[in-house]
N, C-alpha and C. Protein backbone atom coordinates (compact mmCIF):
# COMPACT_ATOMS: atom_id res chain seq x y z
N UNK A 1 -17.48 74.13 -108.83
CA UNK A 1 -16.50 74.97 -109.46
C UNK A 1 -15.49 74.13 -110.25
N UNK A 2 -15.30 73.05 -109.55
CA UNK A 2 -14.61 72.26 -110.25
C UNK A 2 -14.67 71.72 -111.86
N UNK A 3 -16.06 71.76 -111.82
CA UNK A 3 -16.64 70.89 -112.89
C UNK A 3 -16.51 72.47 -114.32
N UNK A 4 -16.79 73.42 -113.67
CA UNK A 4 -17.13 74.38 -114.69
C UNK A 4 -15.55 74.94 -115.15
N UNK A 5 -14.75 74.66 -114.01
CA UNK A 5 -13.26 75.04 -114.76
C UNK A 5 -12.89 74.25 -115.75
N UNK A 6 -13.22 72.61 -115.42
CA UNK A 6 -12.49 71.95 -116.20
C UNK A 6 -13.51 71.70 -117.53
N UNK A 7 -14.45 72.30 -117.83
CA UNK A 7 -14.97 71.91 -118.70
C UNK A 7 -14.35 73.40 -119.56
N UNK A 8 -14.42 74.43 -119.23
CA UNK A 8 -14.03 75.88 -120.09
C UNK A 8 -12.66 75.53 -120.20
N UNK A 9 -11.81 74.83 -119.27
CA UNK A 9 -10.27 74.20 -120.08
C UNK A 9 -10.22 73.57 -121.23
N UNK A 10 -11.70 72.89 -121.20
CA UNK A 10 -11.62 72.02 -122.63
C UNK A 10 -12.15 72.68 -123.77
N UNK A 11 -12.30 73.92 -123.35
CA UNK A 11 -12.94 74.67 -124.67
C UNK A 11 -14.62 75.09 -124.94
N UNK A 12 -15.02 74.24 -123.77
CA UNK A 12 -17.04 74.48 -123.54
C UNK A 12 -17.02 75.52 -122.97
N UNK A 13 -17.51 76.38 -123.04
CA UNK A 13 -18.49 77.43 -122.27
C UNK A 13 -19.54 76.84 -120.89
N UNK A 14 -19.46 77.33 -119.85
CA UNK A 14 -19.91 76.64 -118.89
C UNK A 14 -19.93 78.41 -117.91
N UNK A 15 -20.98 78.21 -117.24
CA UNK A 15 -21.07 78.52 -116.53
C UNK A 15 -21.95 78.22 -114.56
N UNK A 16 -21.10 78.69 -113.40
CA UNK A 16 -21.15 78.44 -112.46
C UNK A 16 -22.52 79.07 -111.93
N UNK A 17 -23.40 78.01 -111.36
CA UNK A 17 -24.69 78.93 -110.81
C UNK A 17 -24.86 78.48 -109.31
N UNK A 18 -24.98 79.22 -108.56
CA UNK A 18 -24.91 79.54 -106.96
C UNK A 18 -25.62 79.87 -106.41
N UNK A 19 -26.11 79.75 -105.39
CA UNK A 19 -27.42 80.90 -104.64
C UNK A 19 -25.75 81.90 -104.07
N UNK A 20 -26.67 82.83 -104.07
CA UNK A 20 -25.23 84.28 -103.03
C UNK A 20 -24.48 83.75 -101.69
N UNK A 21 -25.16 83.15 -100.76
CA UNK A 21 -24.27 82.54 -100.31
C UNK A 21 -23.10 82.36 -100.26
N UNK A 22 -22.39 81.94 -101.97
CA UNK A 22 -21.36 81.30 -101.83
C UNK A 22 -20.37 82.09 -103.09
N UNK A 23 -20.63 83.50 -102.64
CA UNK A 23 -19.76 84.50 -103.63
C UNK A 23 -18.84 84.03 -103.41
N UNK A 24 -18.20 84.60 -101.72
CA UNK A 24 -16.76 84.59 -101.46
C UNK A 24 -16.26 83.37 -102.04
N UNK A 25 -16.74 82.18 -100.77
CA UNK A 25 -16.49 80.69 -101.57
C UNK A 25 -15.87 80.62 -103.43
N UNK A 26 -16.92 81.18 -103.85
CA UNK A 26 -16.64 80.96 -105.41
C UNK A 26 -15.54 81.61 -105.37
N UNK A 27 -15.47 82.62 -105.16
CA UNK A 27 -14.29 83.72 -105.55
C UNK A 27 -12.56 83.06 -105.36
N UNK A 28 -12.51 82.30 -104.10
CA UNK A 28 -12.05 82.03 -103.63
C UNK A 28 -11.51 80.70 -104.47
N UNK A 29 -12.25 79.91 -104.50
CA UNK A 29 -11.68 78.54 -105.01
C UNK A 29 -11.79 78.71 -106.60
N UNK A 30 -12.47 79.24 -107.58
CA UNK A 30 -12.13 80.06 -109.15
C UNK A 30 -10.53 80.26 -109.20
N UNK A 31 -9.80 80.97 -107.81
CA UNK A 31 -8.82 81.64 -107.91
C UNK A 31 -7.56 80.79 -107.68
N UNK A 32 -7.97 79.77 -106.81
CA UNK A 32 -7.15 78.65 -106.11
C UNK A 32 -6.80 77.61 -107.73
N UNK A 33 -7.89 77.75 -107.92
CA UNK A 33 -7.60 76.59 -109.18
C UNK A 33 -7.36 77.04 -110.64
N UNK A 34 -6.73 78.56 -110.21
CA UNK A 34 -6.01 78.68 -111.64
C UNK A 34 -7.31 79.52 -112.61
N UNK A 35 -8.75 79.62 -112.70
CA UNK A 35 -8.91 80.52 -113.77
C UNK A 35 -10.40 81.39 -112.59
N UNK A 36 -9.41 82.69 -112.38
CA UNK A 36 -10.13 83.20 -111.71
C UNK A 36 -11.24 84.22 -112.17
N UNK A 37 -11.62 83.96 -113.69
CA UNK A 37 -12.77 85.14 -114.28
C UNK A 37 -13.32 83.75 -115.08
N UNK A 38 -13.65 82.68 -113.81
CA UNK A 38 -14.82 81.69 -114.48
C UNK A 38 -16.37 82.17 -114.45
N UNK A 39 -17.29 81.85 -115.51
CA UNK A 39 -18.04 82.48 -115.42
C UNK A 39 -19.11 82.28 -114.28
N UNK A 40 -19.95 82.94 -113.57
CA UNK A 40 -20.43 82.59 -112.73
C UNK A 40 -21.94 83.51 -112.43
N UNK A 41 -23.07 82.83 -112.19
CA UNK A 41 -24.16 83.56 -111.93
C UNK A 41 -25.17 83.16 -110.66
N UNK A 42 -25.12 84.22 -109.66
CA UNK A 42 -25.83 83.84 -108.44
C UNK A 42 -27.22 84.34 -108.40
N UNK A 43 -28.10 83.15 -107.52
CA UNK A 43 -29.59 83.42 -107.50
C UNK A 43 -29.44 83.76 -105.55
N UNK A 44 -30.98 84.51 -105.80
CA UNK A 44 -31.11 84.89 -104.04
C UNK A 44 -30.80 83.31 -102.69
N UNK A 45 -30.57 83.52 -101.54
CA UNK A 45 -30.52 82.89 -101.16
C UNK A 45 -31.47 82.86 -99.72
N UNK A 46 -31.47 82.14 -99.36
CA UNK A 46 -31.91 80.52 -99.29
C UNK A 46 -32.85 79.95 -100.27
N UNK A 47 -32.37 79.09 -100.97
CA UNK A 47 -33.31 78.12 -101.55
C UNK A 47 -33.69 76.81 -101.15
N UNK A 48 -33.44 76.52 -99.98
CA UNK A 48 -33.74 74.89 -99.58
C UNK A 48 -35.32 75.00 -99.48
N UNK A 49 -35.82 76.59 -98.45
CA UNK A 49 -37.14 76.12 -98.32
C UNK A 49 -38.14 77.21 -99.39
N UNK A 50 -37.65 77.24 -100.60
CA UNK A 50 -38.39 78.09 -101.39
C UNK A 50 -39.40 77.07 -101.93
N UNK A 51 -40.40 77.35 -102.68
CA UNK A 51 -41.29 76.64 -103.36
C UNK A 51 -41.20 76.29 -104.81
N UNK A 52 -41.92 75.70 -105.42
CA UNK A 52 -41.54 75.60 -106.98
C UNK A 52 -41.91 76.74 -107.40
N UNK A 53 -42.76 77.44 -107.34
CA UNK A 53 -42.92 78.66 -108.00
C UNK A 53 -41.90 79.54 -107.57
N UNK A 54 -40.78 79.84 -106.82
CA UNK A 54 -40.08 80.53 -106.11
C UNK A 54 -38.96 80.46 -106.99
N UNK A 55 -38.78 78.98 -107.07
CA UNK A 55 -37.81 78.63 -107.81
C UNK A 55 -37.76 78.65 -109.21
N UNK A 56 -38.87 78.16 -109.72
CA UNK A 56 -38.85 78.97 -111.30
C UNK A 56 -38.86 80.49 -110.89
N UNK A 57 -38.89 81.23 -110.52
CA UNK A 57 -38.84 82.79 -110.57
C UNK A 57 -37.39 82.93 -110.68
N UNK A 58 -36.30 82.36 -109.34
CA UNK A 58 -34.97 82.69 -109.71
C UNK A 58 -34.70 82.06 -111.12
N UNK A 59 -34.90 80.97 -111.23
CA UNK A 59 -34.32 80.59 -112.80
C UNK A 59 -34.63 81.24 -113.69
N UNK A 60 -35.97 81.69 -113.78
CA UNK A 60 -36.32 82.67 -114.65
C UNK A 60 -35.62 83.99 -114.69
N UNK A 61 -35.19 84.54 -113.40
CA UNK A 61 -34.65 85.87 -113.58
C UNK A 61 -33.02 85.18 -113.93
N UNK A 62 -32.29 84.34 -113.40
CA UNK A 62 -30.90 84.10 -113.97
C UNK A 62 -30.83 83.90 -115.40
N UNK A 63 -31.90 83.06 -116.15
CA UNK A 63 -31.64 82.84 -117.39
C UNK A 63 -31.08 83.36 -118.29
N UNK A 64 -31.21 85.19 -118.36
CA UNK A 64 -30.89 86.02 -119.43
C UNK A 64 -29.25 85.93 -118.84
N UNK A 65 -28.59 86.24 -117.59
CA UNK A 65 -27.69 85.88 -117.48
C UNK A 65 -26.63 84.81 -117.47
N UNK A 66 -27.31 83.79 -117.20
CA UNK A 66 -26.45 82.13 -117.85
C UNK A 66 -26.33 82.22 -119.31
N UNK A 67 -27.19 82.53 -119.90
CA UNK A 67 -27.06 82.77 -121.41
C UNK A 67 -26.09 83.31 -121.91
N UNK A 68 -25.95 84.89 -121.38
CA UNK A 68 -25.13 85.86 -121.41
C UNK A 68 -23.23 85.04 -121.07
N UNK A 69 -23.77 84.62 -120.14
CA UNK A 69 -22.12 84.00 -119.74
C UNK A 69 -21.64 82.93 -120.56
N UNK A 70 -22.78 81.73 -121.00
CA UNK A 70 -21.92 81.09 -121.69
C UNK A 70 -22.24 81.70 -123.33
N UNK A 71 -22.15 82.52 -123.74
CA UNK A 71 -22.42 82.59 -125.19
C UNK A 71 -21.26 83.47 -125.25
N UNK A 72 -20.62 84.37 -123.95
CA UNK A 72 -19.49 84.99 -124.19
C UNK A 72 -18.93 84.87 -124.63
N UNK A 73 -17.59 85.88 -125.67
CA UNK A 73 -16.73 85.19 -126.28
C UNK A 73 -16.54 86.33 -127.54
C-alpha cells in the first residue's frame, strides 16, 4: 500500500492488487496514510497453494479491472 500511495502522490496511476484477504487491512492502512480512495483490486483467496493455471485465471479475470483503475481519471 505503501508503494501505490506514494507513487499516485507523484502523479502515476497505480493500482493496489490483493487476494480478499486483506480488504479490511487495505481499507485500513489506504486511510491511515492519508489517501483513502487508492485504487485497489482484489483476486480470490488463498493463492499460496493455487496452480499456474489457477493463477493465470485470477489475473485474467482482474485484468479488465487493473486496467480500469489505473486508466481512471
Amino acid at each position: 500500500m505503501h508503494d501505490i500511495v506514494d507513487i499516485e502522490r507523484r502523479g502515476v496511476p497505480g493500482v493496489f492488487v490483493a487476494s480478499a484477504e486483506f480488504v479490511t487491512a487495505a481499507d485500513a492502512q489506504s486511510k491511515s496514510l492519508g489517501f483513502p480512495d487508492v485504487a485497489r483490486v482484489f483476486t480470490p483467496h488463498p493463492i499460496q497453494d493455487r496452480t499456474d493455471d489457477e493463477m493465470r485465471a485470477y489475473a485474467d479475470e482482474a485484468l479488465a479491472a487493473i486496467v480500469a483503475a489505473v486508466t481512471r481519471g
